[in-house]
N, C-alpha and C. Protein backbone atom coordinates (compact mmCIF):
# COMPACT_ATOMS: atom_id res chain seq x y z
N UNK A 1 125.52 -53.59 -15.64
CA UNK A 1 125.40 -52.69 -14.51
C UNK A 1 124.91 -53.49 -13.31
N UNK A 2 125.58 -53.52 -12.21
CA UNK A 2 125.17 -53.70 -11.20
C UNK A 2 123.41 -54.07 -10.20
N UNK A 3 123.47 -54.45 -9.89
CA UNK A 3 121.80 -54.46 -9.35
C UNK A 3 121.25 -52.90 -8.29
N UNK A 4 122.55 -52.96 -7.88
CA UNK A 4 122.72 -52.04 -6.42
C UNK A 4 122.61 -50.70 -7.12
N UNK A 5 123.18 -50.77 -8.29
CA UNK A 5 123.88 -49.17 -9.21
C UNK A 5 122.17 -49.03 -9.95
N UNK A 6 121.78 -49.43 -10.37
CA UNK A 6 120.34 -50.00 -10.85
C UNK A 6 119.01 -49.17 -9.85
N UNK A 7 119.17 -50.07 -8.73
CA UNK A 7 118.14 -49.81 -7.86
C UNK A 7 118.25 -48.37 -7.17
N UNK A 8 119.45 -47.89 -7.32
CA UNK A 8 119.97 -46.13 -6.77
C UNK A 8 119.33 -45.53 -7.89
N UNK A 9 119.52 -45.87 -9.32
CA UNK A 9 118.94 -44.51 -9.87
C UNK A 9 117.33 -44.30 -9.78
N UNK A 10 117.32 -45.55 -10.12
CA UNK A 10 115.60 -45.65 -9.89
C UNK A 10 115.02 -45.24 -8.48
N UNK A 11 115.75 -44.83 -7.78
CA UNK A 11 115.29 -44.17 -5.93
C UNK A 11 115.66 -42.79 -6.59
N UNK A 12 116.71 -42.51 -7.30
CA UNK A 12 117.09 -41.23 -7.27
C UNK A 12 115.91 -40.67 -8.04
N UNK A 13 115.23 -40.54 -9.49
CA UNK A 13 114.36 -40.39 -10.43
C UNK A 13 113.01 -40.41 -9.77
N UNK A 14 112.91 -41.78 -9.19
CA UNK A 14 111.53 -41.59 -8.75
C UNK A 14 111.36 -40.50 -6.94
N UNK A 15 112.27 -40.07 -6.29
CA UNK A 15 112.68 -39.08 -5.49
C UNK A 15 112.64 -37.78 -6.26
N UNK A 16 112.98 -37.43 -7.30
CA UNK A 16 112.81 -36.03 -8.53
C UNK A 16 110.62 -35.67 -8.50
N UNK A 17 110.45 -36.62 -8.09
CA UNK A 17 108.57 -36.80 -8.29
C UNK A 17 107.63 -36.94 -7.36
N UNK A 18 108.74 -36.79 -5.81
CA UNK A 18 108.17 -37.10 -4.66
C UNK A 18 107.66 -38.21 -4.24
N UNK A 19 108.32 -39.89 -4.83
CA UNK A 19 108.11 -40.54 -4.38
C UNK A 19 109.01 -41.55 -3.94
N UNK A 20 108.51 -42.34 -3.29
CA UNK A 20 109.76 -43.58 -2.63
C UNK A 20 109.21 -44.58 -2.63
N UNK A 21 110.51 -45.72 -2.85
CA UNK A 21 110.31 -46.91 -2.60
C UNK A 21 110.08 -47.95 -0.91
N UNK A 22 109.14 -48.04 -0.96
CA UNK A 22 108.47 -48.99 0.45
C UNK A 22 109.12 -50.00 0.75
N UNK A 23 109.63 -50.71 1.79
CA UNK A 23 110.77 -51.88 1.96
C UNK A 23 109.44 -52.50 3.17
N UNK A 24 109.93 -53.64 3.03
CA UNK A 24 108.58 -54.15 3.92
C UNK A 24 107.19 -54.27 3.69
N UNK A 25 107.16 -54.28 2.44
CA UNK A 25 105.70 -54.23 1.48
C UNK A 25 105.58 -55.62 0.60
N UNK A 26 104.64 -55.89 -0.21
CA UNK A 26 104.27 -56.98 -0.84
C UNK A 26 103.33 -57.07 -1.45
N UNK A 27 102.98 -56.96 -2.61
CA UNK A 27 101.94 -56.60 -3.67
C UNK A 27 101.27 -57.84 -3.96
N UNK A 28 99.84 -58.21 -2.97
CA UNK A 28 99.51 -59.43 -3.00
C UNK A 28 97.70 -59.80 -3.66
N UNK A 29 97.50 -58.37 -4.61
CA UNK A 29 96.53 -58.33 -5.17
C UNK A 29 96.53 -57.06 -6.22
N UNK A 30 95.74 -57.37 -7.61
CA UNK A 30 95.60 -56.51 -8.40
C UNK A 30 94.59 -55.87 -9.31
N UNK A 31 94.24 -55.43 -9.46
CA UNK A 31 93.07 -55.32 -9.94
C UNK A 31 92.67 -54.01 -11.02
N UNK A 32 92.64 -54.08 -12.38
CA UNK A 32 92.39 -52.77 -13.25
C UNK A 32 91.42 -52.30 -13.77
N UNK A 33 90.98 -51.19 -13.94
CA UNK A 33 89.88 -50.82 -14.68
C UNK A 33 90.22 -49.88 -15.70
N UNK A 34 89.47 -49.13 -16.59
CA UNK A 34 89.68 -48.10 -17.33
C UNK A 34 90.69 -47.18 -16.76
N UNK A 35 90.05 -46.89 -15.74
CA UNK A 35 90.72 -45.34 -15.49
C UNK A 35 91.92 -45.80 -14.12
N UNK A 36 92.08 -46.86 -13.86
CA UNK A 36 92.81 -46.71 -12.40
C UNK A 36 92.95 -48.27 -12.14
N UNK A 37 94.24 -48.48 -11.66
CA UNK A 37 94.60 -49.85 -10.93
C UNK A 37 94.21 -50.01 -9.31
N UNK A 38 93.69 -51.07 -9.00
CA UNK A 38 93.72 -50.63 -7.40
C UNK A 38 94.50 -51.81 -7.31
N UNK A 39 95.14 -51.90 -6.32
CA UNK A 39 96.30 -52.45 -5.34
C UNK A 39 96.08 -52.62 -4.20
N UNK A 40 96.48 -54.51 -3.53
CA UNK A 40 96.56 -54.32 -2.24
C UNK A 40 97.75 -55.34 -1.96
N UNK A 41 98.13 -54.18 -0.78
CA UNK A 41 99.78 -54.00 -0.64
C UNK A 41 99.90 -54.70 0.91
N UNK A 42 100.34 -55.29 1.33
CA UNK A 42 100.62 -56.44 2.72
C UNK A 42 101.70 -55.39 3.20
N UNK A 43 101.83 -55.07 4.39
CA UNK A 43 102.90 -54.13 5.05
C UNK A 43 103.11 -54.67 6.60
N UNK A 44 104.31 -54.69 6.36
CA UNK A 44 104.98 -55.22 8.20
C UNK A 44 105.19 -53.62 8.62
N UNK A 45 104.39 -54.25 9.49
CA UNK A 45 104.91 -52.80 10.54
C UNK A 45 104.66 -53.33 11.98
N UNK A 46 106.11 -53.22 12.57
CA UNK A 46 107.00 -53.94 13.61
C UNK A 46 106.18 -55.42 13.68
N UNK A 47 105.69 -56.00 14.64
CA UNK A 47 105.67 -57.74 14.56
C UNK A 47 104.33 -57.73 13.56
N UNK A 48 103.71 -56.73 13.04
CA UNK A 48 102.18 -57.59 12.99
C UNK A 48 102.17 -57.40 11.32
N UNK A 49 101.50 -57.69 10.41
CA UNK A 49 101.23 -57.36 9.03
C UNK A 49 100.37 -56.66 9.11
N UNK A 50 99.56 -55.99 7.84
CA UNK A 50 98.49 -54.95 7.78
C UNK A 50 98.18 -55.46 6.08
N UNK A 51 97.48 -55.03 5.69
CA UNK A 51 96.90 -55.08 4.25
C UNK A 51 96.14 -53.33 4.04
N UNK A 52 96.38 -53.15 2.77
CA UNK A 52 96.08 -51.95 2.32
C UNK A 52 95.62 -51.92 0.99
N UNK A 53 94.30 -50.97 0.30
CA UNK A 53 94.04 -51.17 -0.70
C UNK A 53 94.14 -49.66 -1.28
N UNK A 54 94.87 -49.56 -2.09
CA UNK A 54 94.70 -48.19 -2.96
C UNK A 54 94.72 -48.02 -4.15
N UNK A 55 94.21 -47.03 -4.75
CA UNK A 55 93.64 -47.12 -6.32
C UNK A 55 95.22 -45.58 -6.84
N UNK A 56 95.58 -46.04 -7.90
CA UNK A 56 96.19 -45.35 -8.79
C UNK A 56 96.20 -45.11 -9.99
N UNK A 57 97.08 -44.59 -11.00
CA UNK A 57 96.54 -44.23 -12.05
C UNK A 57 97.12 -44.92 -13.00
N UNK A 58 98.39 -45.79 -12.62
CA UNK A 58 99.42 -46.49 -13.15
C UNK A 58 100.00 -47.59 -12.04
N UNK A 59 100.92 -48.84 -12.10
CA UNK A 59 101.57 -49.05 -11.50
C UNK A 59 102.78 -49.62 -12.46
N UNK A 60 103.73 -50.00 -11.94
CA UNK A 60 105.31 -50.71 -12.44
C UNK A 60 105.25 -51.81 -11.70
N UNK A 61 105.31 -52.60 -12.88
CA UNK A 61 105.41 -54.26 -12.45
C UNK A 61 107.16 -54.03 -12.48
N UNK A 62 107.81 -53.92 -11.99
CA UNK A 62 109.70 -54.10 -12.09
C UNK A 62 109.93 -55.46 -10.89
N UNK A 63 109.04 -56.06 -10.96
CA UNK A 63 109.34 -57.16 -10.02
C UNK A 63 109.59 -58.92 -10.40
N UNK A 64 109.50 -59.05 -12.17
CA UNK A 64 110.33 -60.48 -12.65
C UNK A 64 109.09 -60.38 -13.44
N UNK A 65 109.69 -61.76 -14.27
CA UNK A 65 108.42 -62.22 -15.19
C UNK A 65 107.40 -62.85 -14.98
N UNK A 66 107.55 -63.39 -13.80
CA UNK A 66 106.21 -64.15 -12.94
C UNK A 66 105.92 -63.52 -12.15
N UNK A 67 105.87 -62.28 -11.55
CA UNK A 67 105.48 -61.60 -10.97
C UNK A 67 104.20 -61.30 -10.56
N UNK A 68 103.55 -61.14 -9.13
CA UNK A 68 102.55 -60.53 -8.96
C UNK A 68 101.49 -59.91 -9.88
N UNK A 69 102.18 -58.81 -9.74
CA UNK A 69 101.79 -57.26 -10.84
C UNK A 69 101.63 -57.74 -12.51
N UNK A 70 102.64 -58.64 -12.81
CA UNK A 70 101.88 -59.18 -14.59
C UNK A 70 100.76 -60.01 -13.87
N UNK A 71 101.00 -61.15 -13.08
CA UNK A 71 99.72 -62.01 -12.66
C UNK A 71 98.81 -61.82 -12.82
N UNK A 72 98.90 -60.33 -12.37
CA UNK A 72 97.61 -59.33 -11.71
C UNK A 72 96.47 -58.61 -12.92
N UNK A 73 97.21 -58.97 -14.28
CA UNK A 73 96.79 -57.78 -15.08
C UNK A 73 96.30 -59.03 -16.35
N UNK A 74 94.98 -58.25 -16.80
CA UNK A 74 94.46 -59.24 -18.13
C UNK A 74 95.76 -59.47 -19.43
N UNK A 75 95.66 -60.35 -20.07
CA UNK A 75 96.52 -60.66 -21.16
C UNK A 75 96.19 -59.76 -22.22
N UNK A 76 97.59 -58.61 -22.57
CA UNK A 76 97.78 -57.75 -23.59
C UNK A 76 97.96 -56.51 -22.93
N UNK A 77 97.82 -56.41 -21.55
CA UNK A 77 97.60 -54.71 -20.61
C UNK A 77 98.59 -54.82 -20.14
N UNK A 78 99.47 -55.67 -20.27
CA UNK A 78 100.72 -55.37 -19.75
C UNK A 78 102.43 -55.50 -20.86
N UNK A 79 103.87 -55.19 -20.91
CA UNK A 79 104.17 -55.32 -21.59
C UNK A 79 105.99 -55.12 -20.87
């Protein structure tokens, strides 16, 4: 399957849950605890960058095997 055919359903599914995918973002810190991941997310918005930290209840590493998001996470919490 395609990459393009791929990345549509996964907009379509995660759109069914009220959420969307961010373009211009960059997941450049991670951090977990029991109950909640916090995240901080680098965002262009028009010339300047911004950094943002927010706590969730889950995240999806779908970004490679060296990725950030595994980087980010102790050995065995991720899979």
């Amino acid at each position: 399957m395609a990459q393009y055919h791929t990345e549509a359903v996964f907009r379509a599914h995660l759109e069914k849950y009220g959420c969307a995918v961010e373009f211009g973002t960059e997941l450049v810190g991670l951090k977990q605890s029991d109950d909640y991941v916090e995240a901080t997310i680098k965002k262009r918005v028009g010339d300047k960058e911004e950094l943002e930290t927010q706590s969730f209840r889950w995240v999806i590493g779908a970004d490679g095997g060296r990725s950030t998001s595994r980087a980010g996470l102790p050995r065995g919490r991720c899979s």
